[in-house]
PDB file of N, CA and C in Angstrom:
ATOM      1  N   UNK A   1      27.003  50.982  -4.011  1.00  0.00           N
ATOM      2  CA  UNK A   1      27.751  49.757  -4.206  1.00  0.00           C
ATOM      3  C   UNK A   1      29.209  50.054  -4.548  1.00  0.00           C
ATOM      4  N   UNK A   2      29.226  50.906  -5.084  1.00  0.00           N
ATOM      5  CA  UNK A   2      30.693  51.513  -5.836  1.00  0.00           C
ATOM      6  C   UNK A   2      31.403  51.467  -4.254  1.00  0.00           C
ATOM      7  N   UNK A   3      30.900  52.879  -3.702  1.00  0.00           N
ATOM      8  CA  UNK A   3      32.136  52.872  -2.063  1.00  0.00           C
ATOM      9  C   UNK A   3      32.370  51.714  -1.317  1.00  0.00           C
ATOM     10  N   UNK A   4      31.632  50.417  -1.467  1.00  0.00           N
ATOM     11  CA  UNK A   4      32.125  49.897  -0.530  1.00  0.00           C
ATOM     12  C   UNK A   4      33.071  48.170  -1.681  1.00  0.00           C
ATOM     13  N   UNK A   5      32.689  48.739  -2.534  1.00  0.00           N
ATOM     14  CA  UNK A   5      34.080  48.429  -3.406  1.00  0.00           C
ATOM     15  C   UNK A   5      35.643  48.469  -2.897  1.00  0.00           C
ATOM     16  N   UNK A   6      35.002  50.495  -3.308  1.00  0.00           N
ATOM     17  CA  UNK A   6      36.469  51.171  -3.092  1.00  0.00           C
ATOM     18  C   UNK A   6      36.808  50.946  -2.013  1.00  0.00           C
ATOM     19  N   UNK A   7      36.273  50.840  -0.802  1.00  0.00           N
ATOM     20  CA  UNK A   7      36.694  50.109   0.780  1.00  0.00           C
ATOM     21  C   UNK A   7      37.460  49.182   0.692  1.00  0.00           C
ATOM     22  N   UNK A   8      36.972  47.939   0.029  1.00  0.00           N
ATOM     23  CA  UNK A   8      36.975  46.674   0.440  1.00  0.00           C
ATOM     24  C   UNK A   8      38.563  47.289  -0.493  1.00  0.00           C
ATOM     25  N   UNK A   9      38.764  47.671  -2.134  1.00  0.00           N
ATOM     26  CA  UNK A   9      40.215  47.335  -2.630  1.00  0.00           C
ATOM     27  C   UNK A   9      41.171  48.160  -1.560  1.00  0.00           C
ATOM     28  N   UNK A  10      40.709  49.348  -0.720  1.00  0.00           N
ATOM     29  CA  UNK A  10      42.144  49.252   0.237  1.00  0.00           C
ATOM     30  C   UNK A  10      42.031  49.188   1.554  1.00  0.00           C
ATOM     31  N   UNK A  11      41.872  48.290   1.549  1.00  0.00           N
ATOM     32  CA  UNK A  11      41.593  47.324   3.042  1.00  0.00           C
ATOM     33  C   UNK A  11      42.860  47.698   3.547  1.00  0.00           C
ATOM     34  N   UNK A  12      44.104  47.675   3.019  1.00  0.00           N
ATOM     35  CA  UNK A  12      45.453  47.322   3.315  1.00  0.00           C
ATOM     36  C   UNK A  12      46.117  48.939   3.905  1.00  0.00           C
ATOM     37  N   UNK A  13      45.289  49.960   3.595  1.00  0.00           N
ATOM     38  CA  UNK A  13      45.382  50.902   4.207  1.00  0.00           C
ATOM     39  C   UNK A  13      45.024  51.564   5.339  1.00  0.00           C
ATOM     40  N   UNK A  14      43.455  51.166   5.127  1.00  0.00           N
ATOM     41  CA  UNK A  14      42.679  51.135   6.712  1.00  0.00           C
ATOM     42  C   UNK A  14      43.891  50.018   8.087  1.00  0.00           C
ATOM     43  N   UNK A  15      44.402  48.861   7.701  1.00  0.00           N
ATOM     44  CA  UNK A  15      45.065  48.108   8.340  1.00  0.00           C
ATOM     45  C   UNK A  15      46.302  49.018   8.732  1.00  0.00           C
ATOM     46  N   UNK A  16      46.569  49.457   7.571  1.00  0.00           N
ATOM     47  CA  UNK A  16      48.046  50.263   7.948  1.00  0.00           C
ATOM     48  C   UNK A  16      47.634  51.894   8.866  1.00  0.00           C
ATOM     49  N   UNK A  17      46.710  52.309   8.718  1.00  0.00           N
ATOM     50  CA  UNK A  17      46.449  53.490   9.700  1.00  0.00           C
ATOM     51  C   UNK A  17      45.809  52.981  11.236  1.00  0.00           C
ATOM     52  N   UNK A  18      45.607  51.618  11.167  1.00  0.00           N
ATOM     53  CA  UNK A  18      45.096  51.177  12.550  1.00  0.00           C
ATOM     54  C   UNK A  18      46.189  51.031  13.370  1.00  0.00           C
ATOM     55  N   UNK A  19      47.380  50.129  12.467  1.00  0.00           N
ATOM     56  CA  UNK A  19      48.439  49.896  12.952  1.00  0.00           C
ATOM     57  C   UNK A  19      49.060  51.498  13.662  1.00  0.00           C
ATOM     58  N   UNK A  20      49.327  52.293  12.763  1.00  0.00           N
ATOM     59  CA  UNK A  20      50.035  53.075  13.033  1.00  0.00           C
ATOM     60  C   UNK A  20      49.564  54.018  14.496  1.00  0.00           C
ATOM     61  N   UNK A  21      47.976  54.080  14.143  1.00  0.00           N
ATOM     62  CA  UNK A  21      47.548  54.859  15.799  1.00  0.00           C
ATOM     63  C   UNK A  21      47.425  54.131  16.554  1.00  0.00           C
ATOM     64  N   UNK A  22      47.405  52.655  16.248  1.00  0.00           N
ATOM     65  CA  UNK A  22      47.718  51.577  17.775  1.00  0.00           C
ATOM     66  C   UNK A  22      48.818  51.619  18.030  1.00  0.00           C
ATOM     67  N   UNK A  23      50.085  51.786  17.298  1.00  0.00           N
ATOM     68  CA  UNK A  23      51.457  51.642  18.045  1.00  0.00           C
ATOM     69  C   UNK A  23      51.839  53.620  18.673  1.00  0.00           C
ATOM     70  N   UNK A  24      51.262  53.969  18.040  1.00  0.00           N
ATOM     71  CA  UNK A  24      51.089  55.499  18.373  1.00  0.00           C
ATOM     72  C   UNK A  24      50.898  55.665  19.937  1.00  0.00           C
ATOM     73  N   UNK A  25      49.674  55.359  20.211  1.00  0.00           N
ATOM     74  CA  UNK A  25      48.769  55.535  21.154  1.00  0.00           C
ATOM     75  C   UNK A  25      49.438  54.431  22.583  1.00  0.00           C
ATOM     76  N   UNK A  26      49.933  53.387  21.948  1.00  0.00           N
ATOM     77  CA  UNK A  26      50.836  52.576  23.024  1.00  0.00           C
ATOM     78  C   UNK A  26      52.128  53.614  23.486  1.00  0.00           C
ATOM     79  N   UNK A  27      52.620  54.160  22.648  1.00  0.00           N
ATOM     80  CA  UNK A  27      54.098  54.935  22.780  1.00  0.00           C
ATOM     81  C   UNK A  27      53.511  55.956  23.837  1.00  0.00           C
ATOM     82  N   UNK A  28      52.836  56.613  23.314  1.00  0.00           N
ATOM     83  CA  UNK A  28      52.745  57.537  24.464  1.00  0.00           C
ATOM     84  C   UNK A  28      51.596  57.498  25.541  1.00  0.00           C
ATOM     85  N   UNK A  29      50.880  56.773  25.775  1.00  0.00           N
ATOM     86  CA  UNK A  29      49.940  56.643  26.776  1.00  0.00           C
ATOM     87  C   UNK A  29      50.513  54.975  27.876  1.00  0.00           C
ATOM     88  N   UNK A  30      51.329  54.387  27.733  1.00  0.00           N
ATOM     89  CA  UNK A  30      52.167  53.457  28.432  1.00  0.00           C
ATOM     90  C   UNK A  30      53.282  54.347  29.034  1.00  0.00           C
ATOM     91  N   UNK A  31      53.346  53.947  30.291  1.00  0.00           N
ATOM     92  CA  UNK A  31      54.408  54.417  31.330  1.00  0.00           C
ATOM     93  C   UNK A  31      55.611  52.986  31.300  1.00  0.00           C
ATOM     94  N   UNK A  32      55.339  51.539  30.646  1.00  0.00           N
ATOM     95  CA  UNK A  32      56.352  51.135  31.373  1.00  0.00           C
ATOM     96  C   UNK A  32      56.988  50.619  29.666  1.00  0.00           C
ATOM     97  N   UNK A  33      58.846  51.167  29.896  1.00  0.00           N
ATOM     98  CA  UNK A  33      59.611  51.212  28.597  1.00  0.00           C
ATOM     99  C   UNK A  33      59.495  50.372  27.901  1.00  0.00           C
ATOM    100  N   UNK A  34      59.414  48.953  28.025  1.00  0.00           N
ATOM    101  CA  UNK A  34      59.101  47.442  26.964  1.00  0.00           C
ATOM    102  C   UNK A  34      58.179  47.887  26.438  1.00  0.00           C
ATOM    103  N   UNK A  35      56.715  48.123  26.811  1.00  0.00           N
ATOM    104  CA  UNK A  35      55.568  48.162  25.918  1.00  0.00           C
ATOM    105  C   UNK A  35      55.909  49.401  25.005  1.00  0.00           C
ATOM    106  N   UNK A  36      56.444  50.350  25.490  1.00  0.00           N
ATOM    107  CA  UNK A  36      57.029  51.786  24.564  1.00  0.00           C
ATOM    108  C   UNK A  36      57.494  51.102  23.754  1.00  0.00           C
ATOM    109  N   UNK A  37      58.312  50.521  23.807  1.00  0.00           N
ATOM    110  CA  UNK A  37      59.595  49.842  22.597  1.00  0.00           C
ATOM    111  C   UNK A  37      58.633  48.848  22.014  1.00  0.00           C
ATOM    112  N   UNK A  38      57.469  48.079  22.251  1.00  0.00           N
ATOM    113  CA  UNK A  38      56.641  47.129  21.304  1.00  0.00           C
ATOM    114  C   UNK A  38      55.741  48.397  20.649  1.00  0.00           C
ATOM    115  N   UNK A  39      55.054  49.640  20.813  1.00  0.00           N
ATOM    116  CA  UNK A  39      54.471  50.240  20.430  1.00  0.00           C
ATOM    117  C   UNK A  39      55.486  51.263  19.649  1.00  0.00           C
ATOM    118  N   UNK A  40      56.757  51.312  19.475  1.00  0.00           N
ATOM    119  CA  UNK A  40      57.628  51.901  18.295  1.00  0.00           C
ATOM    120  C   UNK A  40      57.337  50.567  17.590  1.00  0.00           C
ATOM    121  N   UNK A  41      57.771  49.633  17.618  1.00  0.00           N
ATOM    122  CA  UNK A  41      58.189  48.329  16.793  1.00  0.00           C
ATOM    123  C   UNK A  41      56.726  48.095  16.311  1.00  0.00           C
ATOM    124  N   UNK A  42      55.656  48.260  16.406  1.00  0.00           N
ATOM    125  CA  UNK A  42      54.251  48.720  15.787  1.00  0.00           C
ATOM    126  C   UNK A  42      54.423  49.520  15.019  1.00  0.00           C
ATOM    127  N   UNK A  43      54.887  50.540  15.078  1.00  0.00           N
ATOM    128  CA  UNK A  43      54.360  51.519  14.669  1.00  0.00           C
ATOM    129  C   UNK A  43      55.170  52.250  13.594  1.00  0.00           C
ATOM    130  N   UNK A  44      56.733  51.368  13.595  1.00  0.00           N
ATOM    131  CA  UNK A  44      57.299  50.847  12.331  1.00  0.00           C
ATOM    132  C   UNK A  44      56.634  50.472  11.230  1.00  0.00           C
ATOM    133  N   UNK A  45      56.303  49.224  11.931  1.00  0.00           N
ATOM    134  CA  UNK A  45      56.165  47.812  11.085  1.00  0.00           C
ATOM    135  C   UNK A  45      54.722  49.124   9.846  1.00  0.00           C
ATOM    136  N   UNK A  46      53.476  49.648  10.790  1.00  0.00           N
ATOM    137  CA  UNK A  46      53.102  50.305   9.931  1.00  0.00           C
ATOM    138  C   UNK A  46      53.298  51.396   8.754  1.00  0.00           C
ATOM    139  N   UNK A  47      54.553  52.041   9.259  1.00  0.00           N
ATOM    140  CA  UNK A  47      55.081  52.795   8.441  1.00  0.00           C
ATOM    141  C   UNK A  47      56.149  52.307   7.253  1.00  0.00           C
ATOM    142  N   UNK A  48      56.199  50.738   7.303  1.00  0.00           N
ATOM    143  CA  UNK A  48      56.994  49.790   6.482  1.00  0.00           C
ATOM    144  C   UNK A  48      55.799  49.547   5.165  1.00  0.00           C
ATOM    145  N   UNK A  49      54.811  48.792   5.764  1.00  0.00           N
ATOM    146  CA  UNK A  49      53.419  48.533   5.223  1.00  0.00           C
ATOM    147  C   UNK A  49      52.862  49.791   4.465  1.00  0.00           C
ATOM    148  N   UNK A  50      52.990  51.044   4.893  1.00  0.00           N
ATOM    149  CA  UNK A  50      52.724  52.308   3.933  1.00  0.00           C
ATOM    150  C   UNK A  50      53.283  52.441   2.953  1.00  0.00           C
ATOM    151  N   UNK A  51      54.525  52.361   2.989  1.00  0.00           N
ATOM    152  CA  UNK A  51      55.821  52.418   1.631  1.00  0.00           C
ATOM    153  C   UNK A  51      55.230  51.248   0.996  1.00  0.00           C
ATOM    154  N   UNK A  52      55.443  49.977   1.098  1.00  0.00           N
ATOM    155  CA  UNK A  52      55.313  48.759   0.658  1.00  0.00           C
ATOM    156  C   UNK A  52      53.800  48.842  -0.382  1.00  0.00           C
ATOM    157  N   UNK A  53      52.543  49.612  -0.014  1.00  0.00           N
ATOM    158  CA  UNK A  53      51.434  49.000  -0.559  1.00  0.00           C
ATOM    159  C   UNK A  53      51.231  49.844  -1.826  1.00  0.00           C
ATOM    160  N   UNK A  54      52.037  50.827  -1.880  1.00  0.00           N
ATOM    161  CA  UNK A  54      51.879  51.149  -3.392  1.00  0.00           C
ATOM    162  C   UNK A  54      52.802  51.061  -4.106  1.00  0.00           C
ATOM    163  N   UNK A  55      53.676  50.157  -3.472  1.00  0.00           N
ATOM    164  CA  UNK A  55      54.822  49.647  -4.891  1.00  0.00           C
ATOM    165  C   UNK A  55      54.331  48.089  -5.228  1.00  0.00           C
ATOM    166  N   UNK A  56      53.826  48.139  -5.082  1.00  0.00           N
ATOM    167  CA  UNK A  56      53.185  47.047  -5.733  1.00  0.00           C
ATOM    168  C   UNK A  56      52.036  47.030  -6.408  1.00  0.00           C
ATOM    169  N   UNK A  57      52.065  46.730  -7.869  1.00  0.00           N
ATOM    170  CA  UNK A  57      51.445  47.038  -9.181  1.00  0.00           C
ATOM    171  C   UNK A  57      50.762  45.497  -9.778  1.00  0.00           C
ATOM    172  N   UNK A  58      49.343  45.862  -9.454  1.00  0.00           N
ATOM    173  CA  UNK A  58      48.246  44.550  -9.955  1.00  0.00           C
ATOM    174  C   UNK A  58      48.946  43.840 -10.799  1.00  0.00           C
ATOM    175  N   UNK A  59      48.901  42.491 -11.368  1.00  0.00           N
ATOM    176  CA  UNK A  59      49.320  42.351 -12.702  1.00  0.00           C
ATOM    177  C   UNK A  59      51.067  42.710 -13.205  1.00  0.00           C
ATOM    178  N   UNK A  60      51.675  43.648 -12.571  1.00  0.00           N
ATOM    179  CA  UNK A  60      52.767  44.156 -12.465  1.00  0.00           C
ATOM    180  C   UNK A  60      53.761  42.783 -12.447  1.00  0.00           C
ATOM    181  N   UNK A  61      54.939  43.037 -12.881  1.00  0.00           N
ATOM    182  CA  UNK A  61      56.282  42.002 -13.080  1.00  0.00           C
ATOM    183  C   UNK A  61      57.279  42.334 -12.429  1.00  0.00           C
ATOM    184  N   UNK A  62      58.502  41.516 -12.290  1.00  0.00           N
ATOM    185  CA  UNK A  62      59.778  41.849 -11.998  1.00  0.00           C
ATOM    186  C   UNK A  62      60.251  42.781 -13.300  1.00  0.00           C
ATOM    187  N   UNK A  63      60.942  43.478 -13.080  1.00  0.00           N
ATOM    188  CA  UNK A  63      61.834  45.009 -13.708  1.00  0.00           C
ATOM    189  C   UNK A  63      62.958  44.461 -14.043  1.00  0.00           C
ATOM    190  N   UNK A  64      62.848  43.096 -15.114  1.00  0.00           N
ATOM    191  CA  UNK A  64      63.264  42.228 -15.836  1.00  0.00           C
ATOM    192  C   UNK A  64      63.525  43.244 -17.839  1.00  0.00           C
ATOM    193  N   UNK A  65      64.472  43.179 -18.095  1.00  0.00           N
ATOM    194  CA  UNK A  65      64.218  44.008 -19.476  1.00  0.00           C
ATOM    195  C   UNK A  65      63.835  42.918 -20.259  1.00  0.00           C
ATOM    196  N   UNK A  66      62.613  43.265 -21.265  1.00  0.00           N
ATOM    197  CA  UNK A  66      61.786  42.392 -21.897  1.00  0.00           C
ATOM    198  C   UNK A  66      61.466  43.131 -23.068  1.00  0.00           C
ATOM    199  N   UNK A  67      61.433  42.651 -24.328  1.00  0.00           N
ATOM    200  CA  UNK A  67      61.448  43.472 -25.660  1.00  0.00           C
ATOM    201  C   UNK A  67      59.595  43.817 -25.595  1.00  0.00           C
ATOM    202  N   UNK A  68      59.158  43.019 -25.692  1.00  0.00           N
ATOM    203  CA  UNK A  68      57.765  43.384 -25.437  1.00  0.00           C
ATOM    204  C   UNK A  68      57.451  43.792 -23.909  1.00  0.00           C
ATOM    205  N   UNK A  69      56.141  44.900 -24.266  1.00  0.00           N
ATOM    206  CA  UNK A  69      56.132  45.785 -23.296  1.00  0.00           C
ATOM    207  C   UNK A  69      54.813  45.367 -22.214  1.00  0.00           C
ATOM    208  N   UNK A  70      55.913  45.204 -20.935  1.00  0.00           N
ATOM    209  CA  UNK A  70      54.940  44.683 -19.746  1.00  0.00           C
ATOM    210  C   UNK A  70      55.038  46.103 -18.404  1.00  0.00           C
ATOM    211  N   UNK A  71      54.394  45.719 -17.746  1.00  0.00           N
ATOM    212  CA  UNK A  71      53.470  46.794 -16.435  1.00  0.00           C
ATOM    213  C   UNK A  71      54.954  45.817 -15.605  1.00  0.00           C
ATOM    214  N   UNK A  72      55.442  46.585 -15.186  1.00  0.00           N
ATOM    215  CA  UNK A  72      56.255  46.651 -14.189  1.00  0.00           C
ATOM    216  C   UNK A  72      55.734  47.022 -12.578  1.00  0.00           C
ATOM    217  N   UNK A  73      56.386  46.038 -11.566  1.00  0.00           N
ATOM    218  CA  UNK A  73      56.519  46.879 -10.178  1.00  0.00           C
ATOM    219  C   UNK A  73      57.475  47.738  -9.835  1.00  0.00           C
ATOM    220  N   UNK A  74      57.353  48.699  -8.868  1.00  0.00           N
ATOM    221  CA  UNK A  74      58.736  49.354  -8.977  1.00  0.00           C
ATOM    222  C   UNK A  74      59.477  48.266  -7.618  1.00  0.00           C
ATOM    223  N   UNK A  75      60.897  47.840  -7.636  1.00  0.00           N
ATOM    224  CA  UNK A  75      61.638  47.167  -6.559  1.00  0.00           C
ATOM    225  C   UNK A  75      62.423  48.293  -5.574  1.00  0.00           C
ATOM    226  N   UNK A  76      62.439  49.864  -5.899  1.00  0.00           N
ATOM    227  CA  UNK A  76      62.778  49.994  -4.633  1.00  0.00           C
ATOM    228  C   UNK A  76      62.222  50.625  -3.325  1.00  0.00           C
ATOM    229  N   UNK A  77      60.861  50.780  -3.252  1.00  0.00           N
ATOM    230  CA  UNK A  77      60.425  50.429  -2.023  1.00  0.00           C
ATOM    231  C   UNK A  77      60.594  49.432  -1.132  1.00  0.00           C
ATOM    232  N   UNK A  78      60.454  48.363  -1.720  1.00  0.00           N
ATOM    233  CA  UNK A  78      61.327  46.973  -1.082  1.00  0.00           C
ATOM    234  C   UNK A  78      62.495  46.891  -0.524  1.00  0.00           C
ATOM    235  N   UNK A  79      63.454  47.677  -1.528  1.00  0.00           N
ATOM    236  CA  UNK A  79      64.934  47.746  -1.127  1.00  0.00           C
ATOM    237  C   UNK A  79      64.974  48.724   0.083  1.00  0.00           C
ATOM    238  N   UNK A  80      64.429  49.871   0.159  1.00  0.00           N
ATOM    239  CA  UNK A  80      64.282  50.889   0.973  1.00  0.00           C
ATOM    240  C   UNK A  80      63.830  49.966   2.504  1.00  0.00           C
ATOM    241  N   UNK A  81      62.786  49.465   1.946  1.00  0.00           N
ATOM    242  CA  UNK A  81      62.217  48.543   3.600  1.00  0.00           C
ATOM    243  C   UNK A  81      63.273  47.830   4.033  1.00  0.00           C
ATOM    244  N   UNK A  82      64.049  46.884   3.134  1.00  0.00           N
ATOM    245  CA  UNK A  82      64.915  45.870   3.654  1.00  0.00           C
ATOM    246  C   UNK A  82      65.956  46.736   4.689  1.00  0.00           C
ATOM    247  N   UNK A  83      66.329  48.010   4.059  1.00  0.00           N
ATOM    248  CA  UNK A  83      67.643  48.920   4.945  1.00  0.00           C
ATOM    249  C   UNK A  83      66.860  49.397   6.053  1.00  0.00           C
ATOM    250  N   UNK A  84      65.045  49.603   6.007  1.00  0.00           N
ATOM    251  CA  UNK A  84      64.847  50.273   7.332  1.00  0.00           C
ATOM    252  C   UNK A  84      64.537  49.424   8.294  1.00  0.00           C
ATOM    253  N   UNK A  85      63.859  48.156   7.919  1.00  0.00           N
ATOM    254  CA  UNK A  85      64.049  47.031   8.830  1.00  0.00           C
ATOM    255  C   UNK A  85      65.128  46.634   9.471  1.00  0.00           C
ATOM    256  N   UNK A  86      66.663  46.660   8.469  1.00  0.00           N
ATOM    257  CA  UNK A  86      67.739  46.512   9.619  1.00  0.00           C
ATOM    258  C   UNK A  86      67.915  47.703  10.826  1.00  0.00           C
ATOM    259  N   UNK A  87      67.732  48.791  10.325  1.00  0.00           N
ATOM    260  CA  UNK A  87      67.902  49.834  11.277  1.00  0.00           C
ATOM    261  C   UNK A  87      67.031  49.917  12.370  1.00  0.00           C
ATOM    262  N   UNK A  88      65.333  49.495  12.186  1.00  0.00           N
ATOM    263  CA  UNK A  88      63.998  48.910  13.212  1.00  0.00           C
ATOM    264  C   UNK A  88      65.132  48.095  14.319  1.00  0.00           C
ATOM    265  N   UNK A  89      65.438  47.208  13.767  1.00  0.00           N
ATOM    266  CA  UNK A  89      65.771  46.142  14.930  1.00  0.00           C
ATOM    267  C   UNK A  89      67.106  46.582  15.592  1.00  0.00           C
ATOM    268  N   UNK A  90      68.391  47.078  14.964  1.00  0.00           N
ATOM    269  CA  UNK A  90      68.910  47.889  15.662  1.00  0.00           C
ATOM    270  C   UNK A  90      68.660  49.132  16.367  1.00  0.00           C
ATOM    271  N   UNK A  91      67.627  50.212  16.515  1.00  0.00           N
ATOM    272  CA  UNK A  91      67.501  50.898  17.354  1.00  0.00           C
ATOM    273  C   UNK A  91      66.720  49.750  18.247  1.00  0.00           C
ATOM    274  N   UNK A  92      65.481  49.105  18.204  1.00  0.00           N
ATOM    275  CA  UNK A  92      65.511  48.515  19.381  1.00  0.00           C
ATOM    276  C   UNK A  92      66.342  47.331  20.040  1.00  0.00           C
ATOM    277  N   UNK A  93      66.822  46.921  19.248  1.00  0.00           N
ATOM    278  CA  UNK A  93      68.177  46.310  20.089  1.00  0.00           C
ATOM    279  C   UNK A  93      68.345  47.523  21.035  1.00  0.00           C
ATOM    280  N   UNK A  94      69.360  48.576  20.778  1.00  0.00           N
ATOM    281  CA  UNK A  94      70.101  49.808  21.298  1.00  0.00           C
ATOM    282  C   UNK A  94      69.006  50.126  22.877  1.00  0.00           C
ATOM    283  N   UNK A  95      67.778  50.460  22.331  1.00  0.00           N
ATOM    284  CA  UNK A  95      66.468  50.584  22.982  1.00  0.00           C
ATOM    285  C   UNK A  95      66.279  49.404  24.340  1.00  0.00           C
ATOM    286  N   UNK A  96      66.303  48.292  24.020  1.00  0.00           N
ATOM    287  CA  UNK A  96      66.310  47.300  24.992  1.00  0.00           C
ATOM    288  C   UNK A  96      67.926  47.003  25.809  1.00  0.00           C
ATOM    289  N   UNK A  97      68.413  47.596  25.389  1.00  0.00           N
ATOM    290  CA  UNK A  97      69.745  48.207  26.168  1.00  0.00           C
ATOM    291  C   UNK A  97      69.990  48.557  26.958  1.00  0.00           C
ATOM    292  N   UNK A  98      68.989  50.110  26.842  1.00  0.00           N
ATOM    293  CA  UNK A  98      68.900  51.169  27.735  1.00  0.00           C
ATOM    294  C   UNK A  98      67.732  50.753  28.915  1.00  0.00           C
ATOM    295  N   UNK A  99      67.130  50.314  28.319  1.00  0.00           N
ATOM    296  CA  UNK A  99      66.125  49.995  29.570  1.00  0.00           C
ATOM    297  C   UNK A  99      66.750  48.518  30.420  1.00  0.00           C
ATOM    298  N   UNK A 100      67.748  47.850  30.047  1.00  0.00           N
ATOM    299  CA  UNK A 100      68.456  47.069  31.051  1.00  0.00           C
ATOM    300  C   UNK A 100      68.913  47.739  31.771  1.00  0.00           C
ATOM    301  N   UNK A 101      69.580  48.915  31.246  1.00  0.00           N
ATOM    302  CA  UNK A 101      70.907  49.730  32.204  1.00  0.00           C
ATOM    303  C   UNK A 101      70.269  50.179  33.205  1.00  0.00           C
ATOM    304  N   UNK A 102      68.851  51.366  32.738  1.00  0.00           N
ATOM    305  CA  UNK A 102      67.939  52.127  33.355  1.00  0.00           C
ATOM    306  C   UNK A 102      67.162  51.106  34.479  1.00  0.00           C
ATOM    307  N   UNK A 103      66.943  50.032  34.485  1.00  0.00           N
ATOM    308  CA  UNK A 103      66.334  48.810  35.422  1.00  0.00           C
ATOM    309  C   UNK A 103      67.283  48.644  36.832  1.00  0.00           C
ATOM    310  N   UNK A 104      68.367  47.920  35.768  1.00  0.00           N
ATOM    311  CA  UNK A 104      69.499  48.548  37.160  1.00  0.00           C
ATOM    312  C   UNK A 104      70.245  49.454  37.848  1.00  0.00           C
ATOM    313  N   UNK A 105      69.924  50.778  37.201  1.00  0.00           N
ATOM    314  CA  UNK A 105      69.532  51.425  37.997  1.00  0.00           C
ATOM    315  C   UNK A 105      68.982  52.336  39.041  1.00  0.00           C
ATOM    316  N   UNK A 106      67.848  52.159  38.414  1.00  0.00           N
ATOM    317  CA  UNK A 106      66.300  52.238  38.803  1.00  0.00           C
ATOM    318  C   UNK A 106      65.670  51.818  39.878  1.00  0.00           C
ATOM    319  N   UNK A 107      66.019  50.211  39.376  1.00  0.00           N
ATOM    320  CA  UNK A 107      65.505  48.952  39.844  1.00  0.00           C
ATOM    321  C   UNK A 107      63.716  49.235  39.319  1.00  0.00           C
ATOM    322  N   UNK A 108      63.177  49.644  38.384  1.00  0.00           N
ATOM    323  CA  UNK A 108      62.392  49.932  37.815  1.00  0.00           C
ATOM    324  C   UNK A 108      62.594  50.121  36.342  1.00  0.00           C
ATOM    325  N   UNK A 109      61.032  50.003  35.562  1.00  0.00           N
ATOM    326  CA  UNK A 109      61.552  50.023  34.248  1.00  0.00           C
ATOM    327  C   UNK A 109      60.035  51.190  33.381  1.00  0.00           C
ATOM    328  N   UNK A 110      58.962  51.651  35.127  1.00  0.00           N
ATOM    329  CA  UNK A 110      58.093  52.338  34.930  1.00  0.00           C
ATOM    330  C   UNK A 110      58.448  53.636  35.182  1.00  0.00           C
ATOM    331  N   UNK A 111      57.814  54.900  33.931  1.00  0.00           N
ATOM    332  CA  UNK A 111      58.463  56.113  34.067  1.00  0.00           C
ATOM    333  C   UNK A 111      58.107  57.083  34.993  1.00  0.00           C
ATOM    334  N   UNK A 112      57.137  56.740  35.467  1.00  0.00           N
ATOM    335  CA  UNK A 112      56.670  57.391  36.955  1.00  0.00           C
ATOM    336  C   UNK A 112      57.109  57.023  38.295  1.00  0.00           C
ATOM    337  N   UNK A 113      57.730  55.789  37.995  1.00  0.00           N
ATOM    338  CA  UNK A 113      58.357  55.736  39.935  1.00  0.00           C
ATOM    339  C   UNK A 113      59.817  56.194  39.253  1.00  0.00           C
ATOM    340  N   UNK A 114      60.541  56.313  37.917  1.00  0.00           N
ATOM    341  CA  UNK A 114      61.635  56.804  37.720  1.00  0.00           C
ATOM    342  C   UNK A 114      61.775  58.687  37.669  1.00  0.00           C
ATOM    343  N   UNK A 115      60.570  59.420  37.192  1.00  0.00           N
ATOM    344  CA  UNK A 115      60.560  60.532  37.798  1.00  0.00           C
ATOM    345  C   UNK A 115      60.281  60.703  39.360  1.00  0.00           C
ATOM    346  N   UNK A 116      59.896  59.965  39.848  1.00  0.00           N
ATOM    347  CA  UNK A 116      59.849  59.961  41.146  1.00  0.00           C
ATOM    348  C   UNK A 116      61.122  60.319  42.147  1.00  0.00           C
ATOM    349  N   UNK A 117      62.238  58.799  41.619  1.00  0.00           N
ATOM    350  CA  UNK A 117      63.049  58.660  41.745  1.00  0.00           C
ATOM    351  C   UNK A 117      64.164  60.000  41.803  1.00  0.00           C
ATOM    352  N   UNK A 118      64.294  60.683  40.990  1.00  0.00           N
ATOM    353  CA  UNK A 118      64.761  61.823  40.502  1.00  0.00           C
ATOM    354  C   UNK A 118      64.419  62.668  40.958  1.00  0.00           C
ATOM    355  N   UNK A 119      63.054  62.932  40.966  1.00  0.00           N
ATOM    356  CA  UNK A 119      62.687  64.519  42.157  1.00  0.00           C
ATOM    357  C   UNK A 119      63.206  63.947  43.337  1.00  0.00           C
ATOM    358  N   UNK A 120      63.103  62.882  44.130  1.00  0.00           N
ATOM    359  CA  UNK A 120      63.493  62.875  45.152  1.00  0.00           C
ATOM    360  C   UNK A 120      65.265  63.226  45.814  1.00  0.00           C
ATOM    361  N   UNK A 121      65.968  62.980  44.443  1.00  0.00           N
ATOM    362  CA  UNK A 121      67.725  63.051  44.827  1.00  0.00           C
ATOM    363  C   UNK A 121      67.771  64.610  44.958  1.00  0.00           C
TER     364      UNK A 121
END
């Protein structure tokens, strides 16, 4: 009864390692660049959710100074996510860029008719 306790309290981890080998497994087993760039942007978002689930403390407070003594969360994992989330969406911004440029001119956006492309010149 105990293990499936301990299961059930980190659910939020099993979620975060599913995430991470589903956006994994999209990145490199997809040939065409959009789904690459949704399977990074997965596979972020899980490595956001890793940082995030142990800064956060049961019962835990804002890191408020208080004369009597309370269980604190720590806030900068949070802060850390907020700066890597801007940087997430700017590389794929940057990312969905390149695969406009590479489309036109390509005229493809799959990486096998683009090696193709290339052995053939």
């Amino acid at each position: 009864m105990i293990e499936w306790e301990m299961i059930a309290y980190h659910y939020n981890y099993y979620i975060t390692i599913f995430l991470m080998v589903s956006g994994l497994y999209i990145v490199i087993a997809r040939g065409n660049m959009i789904k690459k760039l949704i399977g990074l942007g997965l596979f972020q978002t899980s490595v956001y959710l890793l940082y995030l689930a142990p800064g956060k403390i049961i019962g835990g407070t804002a890191p408020i100074y208080d004369k009597a003594y309370q269980v604190y969360s720590n806030p900068l994992p949070h802060v850390l996510i907020l700066t890597a989330i801007v940087v997430g969406v700017a590389t794929l911004a940057v990312g969905l860029a390149l695969v406009v440029r590479i489309s036109e001119e390509y005229g493809s956006i799959d990486e096998d008719e683009i090696f193709e492309q290339d052995e053939d010149q």
